[in-house]
PDB file of N, CA and C in Angstrom:
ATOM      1  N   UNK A   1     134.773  61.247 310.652  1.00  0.00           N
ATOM      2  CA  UNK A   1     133.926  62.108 309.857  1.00  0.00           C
ATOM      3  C   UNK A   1     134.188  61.920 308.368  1.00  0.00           C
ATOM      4  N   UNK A   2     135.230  61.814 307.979  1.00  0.00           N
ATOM      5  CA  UNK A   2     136.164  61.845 306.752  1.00  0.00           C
ATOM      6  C   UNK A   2     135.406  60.416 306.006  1.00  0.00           C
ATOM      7  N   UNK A   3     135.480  59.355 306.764  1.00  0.00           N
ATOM      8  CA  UNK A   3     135.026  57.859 306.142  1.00  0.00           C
ATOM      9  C   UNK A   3     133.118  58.435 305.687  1.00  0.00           C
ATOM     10  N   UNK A   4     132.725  59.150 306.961  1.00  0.00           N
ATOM     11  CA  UNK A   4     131.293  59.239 305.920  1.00  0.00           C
ATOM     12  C   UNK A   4     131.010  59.829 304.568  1.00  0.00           C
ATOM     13  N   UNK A   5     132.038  60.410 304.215  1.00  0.00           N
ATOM     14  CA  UNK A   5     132.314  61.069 303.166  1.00  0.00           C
ATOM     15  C   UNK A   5     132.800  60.312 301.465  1.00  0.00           C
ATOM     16  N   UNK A   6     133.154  59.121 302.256  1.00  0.00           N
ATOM     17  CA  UNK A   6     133.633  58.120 301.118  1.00  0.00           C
ATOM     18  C   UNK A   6     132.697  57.548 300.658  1.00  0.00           C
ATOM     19  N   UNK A   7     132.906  57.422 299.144  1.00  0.00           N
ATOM     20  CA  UNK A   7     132.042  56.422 298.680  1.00  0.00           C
ATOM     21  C   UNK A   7     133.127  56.009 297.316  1.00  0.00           C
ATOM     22  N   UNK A   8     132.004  54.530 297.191  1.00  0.00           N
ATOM     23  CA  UNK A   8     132.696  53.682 295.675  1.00  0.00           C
ATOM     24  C   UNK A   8     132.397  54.516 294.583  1.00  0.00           C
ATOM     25  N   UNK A   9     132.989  53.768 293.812  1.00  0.00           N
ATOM     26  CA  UNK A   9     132.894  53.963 291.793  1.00  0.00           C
ATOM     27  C   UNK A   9     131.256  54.220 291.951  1.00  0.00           C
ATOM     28  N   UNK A  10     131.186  52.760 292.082  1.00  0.00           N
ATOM     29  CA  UNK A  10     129.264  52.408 291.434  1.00  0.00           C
ATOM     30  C   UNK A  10     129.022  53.715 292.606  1.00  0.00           C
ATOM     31  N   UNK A  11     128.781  54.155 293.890  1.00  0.00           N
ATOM     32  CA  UNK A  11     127.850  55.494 294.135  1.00  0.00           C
ATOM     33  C   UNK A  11     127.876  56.074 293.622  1.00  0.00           C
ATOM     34  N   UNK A  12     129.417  56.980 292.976  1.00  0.00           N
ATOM     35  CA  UNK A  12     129.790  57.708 292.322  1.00  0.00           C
ATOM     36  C   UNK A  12     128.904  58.220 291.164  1.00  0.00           C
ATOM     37  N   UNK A  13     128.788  56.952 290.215  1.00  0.00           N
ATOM     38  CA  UNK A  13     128.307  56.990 289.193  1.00  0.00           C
ATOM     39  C   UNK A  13     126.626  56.981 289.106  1.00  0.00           C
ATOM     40  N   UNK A  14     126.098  56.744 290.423  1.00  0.00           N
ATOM     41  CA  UNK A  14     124.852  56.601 290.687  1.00  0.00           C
ATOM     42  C   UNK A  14     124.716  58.108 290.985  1.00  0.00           C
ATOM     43  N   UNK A  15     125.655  58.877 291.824  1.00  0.00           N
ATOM     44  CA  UNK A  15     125.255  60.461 292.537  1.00  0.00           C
ATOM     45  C   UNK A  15     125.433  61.190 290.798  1.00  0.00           C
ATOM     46  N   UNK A  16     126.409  60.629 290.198  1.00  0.00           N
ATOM     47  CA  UNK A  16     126.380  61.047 288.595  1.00  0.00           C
ATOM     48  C   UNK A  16     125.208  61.134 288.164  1.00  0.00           C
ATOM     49  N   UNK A  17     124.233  60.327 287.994  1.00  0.00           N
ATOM     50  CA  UNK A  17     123.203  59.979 286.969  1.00  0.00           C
ATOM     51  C   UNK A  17     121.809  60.867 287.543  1.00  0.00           C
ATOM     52  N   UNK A  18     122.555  60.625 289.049  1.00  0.00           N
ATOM     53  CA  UNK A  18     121.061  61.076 289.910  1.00  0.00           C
ATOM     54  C   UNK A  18     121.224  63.476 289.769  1.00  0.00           C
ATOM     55  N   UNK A  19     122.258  63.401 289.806  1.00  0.00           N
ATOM     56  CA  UNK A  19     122.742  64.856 289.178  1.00  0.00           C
ATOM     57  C   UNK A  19     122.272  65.545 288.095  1.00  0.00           C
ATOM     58  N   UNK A  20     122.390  64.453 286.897  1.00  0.00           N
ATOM     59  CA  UNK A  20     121.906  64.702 285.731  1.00  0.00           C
ATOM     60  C   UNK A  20     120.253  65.225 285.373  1.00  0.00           C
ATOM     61  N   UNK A  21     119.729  64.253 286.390  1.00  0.00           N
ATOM     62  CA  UNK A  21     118.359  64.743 286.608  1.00  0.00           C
ATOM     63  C   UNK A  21     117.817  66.150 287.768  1.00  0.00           C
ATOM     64  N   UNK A  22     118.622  66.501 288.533  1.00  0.00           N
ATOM     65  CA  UNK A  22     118.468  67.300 289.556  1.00  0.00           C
ATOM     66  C   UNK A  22     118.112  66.955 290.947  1.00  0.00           C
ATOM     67  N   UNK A  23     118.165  65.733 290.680  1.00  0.00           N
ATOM     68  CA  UNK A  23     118.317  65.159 292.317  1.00  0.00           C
ATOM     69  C   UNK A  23     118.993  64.680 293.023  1.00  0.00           C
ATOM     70  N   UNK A  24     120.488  65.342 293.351  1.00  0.00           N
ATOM     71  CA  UNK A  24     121.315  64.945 294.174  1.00  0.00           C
ATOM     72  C   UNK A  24     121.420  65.667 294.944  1.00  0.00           C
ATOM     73  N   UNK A  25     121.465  65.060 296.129  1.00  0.00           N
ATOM     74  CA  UNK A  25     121.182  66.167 297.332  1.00  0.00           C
ATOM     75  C   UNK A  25     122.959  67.256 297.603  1.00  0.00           C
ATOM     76  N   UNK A  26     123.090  68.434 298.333  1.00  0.00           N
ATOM     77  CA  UNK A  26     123.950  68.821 298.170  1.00  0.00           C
ATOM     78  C   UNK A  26     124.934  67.880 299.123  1.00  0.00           C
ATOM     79  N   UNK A  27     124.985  66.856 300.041  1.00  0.00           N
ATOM     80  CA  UNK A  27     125.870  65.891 300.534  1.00  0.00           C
ATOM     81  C   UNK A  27     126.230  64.857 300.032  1.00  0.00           C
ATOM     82  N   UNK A  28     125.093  64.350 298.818  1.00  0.00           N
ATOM     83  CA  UNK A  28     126.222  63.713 297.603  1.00  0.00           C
ATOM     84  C   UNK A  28     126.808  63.966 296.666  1.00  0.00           C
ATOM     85  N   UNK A  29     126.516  65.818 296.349  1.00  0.00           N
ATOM     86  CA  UNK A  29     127.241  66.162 295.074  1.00  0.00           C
ATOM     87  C   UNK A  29     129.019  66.491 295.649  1.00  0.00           C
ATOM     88  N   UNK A  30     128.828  66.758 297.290  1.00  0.00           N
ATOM     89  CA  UNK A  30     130.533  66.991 297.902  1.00  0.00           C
ATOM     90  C   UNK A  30     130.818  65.637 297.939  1.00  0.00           C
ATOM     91  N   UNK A  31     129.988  64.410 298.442  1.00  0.00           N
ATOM     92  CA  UNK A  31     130.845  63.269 298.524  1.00  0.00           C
ATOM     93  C   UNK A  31     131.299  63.147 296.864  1.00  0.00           C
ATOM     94  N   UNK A  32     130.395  63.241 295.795  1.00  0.00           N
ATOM     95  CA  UNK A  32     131.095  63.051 294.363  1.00  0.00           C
ATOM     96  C   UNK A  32     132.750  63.888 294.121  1.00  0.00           C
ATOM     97  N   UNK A  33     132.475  65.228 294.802  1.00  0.00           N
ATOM     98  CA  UNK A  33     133.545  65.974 294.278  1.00  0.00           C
ATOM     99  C   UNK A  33     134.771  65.351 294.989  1.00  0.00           C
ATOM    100  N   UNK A  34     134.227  64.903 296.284  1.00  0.00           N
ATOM    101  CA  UNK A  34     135.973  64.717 297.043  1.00  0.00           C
ATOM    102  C   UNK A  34     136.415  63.203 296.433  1.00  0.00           C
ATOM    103  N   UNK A  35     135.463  62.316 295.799  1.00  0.00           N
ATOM    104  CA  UNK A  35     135.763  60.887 295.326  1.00  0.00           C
ATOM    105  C   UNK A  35     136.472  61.038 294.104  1.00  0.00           C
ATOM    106  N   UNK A  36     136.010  62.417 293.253  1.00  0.00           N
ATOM    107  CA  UNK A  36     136.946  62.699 291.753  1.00  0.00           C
ATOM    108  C   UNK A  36     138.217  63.403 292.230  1.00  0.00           C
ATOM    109  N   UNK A  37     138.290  63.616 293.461  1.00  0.00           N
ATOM    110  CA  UNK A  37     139.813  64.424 293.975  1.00  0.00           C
ATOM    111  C   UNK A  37     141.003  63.161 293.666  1.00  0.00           C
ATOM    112  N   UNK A  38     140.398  61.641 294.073  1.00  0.00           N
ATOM    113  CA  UNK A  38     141.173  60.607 294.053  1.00  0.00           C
ATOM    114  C   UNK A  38     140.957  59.365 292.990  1.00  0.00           C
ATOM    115  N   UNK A  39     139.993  59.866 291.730  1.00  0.00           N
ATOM    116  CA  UNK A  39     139.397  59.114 291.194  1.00  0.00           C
ATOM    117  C   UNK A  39     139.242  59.466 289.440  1.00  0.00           C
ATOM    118  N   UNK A  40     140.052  59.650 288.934  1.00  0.00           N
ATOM    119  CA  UNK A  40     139.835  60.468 287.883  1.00  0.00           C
ATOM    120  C   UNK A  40     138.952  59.745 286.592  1.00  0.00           C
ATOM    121  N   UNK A  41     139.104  58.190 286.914  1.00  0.00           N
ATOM    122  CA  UNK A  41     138.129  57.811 285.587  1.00  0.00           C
ATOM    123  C   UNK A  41     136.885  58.405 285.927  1.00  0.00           C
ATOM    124  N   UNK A  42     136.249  58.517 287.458  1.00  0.00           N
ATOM    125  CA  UNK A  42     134.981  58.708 287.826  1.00  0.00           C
ATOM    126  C   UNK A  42     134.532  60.051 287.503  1.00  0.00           C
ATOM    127  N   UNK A  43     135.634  60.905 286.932  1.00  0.00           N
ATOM    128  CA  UNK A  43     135.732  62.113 286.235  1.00  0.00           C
ATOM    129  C   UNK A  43     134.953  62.417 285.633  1.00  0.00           C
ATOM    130  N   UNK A  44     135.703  61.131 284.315  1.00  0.00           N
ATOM    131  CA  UNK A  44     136.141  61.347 283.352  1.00  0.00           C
ATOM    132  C   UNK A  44     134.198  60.460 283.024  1.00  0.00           C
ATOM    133  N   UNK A  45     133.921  60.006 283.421  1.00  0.00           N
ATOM    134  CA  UNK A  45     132.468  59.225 283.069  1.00  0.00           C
ATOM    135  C   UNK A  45     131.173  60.311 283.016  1.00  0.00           C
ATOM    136  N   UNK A  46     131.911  61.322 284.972  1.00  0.00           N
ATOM    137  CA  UNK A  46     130.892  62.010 284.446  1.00  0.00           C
ATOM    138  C   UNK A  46     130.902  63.074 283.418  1.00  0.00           C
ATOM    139  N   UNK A  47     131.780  63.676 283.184  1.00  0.00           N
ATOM    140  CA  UNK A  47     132.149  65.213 282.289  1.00  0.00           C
ATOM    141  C   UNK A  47     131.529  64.176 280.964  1.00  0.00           C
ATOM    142  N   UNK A  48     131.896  62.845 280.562  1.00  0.00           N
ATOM    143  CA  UNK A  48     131.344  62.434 279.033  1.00  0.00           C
ATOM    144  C   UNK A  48     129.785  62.310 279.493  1.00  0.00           C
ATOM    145  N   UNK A  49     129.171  62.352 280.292  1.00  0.00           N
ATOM    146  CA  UNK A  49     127.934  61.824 280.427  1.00  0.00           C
ATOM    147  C   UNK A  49     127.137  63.027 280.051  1.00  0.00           C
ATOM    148  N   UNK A  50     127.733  64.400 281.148  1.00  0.00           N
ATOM    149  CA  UNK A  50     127.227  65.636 280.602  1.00  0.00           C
ATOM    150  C   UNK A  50     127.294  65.966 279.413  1.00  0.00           C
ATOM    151  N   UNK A  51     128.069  65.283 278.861  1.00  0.00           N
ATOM    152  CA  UNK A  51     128.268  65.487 277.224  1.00  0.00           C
ATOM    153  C   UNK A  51     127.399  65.183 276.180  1.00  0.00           C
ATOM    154  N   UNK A  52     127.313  64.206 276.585  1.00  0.00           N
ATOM    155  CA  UNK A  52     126.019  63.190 275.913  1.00  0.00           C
ATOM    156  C   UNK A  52     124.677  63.455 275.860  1.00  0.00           C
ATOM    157  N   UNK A  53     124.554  64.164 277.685  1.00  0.00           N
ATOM    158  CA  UNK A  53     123.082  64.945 277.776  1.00  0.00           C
ATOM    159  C   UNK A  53     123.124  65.951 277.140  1.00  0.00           C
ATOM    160  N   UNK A  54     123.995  66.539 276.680  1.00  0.00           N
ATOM    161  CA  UNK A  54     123.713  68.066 276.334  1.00  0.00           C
ATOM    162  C   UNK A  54     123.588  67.844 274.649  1.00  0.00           C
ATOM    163  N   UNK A  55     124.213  66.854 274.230  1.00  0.00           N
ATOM    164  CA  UNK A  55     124.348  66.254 272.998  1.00  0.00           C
ATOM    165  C   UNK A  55     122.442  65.784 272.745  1.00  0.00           C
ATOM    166  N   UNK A  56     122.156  65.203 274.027  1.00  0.00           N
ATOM    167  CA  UNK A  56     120.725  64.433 273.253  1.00  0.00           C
ATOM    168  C   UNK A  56     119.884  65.423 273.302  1.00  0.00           C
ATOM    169  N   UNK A  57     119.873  66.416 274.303  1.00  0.00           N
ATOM    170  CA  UNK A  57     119.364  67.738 274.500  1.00  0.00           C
ATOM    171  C   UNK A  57     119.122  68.619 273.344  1.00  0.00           C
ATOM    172  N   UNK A  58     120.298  68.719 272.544  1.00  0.00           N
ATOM    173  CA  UNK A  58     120.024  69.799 271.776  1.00  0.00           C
ATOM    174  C   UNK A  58     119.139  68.807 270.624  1.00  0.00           C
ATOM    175  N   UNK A  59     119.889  67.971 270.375  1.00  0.00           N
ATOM    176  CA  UNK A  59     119.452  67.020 268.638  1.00  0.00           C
ATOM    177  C   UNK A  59     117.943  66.678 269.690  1.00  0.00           C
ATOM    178  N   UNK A  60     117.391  66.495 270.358  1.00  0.00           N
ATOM    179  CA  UNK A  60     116.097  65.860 271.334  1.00  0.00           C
ATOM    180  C   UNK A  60     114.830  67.708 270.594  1.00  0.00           C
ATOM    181  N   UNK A  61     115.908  68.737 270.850  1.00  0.00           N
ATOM    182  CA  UNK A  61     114.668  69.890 270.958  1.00  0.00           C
ATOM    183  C   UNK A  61     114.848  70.319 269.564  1.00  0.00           C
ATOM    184  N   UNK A  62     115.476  70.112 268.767  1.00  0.00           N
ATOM    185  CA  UNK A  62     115.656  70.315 267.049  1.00  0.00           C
ATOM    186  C   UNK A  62     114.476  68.801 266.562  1.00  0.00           C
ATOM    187  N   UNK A  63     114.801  68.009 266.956  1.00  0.00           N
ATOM    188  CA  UNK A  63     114.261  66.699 266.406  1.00  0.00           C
ATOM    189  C   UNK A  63     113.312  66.999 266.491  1.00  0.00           C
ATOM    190  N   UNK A  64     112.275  67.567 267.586  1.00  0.00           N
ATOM    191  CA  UNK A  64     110.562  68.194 268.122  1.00  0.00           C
ATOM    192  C   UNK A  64     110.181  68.904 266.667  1.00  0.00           C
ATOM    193  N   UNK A  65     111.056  69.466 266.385  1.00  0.00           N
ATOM    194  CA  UNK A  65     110.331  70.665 265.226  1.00  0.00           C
ATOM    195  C   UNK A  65     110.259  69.922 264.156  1.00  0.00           C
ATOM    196  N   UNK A  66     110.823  69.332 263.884  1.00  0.00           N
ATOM    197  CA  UNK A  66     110.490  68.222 262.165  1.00  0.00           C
ATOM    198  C   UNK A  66     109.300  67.116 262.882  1.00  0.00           C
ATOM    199  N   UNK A  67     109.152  66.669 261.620  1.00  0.00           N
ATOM    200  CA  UNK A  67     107.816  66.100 261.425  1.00  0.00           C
ATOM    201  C   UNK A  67     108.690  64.967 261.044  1.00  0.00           C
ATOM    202  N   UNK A  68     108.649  63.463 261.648  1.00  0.00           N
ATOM    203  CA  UNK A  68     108.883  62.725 260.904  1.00  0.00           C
ATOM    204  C   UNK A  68     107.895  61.504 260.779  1.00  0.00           C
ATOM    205  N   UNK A  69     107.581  61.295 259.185  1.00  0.00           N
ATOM    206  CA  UNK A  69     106.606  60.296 259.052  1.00  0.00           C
ATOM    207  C   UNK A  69     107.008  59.497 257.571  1.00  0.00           C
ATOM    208  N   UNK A  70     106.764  58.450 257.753  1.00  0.00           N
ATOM    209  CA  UNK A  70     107.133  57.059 256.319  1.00  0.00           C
ATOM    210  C   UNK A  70     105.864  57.860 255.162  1.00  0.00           C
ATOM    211  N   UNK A  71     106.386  57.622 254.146  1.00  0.00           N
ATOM    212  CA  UNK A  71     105.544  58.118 252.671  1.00  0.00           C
ATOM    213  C   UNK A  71     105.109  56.945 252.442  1.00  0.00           C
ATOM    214  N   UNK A  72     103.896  56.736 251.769  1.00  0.00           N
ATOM    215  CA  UNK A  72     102.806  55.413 251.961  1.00  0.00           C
ATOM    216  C   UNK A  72     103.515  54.459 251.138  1.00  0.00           C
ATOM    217  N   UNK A  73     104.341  54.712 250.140  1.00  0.00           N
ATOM    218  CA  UNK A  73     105.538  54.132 249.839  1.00  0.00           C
ATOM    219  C   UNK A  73     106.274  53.439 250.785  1.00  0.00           C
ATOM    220  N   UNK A  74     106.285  53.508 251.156  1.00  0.00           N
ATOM    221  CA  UNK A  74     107.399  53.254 252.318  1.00  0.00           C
ATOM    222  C   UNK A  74     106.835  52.238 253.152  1.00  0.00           C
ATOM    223  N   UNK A  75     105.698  52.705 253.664  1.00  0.00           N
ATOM    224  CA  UNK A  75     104.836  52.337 254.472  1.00  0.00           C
ATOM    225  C   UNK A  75     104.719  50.957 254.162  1.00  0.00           C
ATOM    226  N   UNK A  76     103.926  50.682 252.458  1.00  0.00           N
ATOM    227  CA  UNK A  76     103.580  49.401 252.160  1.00  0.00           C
ATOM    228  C   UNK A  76     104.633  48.534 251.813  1.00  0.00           C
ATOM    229  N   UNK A  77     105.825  49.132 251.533  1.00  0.00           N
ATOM    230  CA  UNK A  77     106.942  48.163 251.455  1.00  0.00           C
ATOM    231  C   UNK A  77     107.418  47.185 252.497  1.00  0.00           C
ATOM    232  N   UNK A  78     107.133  48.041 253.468  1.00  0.00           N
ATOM    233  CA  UNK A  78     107.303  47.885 255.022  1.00  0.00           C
ATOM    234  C   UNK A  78     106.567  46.879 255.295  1.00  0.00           C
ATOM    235  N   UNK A  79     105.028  46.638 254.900  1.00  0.00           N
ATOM    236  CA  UNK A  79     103.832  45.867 255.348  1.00  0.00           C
ATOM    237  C   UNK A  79     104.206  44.805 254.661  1.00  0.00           C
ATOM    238  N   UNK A  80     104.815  44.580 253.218  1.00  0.00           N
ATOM    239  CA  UNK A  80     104.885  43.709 252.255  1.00  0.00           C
ATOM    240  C   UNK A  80     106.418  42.909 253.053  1.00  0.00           C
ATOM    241  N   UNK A  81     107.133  43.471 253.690  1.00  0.00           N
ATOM    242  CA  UNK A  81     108.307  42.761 254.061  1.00  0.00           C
ATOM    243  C   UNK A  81     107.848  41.809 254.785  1.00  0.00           C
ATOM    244  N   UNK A  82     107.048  42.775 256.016  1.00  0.00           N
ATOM    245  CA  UNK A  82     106.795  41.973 257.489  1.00  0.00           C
ATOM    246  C   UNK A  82     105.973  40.427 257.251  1.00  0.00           C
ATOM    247  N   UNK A  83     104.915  41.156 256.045  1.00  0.00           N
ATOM    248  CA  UNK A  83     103.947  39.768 256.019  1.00  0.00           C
ATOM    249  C   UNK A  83     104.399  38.707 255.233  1.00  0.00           C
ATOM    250  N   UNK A  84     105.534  39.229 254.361  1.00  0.00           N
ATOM    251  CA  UNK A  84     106.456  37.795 253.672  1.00  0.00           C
ATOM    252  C   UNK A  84     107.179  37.389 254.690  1.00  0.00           C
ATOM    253  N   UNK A  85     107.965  37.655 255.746  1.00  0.00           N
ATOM    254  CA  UNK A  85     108.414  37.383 257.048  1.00  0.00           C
ATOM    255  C   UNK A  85     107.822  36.377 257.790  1.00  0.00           C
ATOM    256  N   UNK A  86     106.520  37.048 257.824  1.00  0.00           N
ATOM    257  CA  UNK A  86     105.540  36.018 258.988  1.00  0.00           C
ATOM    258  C   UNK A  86     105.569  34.645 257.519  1.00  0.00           C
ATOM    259  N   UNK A  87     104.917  35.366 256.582  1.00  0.00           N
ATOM    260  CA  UNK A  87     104.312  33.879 256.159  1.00  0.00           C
ATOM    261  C   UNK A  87     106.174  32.811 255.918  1.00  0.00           C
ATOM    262  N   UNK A  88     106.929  33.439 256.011  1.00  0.00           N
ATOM    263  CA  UNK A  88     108.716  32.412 255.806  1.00  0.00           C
ATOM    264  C   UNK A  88     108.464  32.184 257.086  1.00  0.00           C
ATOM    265  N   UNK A  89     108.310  32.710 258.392  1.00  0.00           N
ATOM    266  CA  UNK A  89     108.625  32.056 259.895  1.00  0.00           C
ATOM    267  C   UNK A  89     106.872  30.873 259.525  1.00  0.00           C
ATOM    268  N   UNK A  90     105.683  31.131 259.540  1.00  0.00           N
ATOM    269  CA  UNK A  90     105.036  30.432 259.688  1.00  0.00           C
ATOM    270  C   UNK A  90     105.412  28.648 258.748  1.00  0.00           C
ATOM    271  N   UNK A  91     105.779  28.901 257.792  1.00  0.00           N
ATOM    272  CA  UNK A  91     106.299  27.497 256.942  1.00  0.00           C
ATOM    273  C   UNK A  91     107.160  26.952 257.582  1.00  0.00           C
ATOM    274  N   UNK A  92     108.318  27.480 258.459  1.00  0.00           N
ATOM    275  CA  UNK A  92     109.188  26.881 258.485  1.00  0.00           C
ATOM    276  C   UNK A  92     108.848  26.482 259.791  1.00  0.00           C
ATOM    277  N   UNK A  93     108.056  26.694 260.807  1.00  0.00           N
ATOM    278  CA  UNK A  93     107.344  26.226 262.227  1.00  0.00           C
ATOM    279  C   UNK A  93     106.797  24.949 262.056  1.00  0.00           C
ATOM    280  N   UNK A  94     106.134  24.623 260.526  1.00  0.00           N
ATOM    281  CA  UNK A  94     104.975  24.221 260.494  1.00  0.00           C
ATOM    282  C   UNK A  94     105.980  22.898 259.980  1.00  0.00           C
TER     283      UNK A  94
END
């Protein structure tokens, strides 16, 4: 019974990712817990992962409320780079 219960790193980290989203069923979130009983980097990947989500989470729903857009300044500097770009790659093709 015990062996169905085992799994590798890579599941591990797959029942990790699949968690993050809300779809791990409740028989791979116990196989995760009993694999971090003997596994502590597999821990340690997921607790930083939750970290990270909660990290892109917050800066993700702050970032929504600003407006971000290039000033036409910006914009044409931008246009003036790219098309001196193309026309340096087109000479040097040619």
């Amino acid at each position: 019974m015990f062996k169905s219960l085992k799994i590798t790193c890579d599941e591990a980290t797959t029942i990790c990712d699949k968690n993050q989203y809300g779809e791990a069923s409740i028989i791979e979130l116990i196989k995760l817990n009993l694999h971090f009983v003997k596994c502590r980097i597999c821990a340690r990947y997921t607790k930083q992962n939750m970290t990270l989500t909660k990290l892109y989470k917050g800066h993700a729903s702050s970032c929504k409320e600003m407006k971000h857009c290039m000033s036409h300044d910006d914009k044409d500097a931008l246009k003036k780079a790219l098309q001196e770009g193309n026309k340096a790659f087109n000479e040097v093709g040619s």
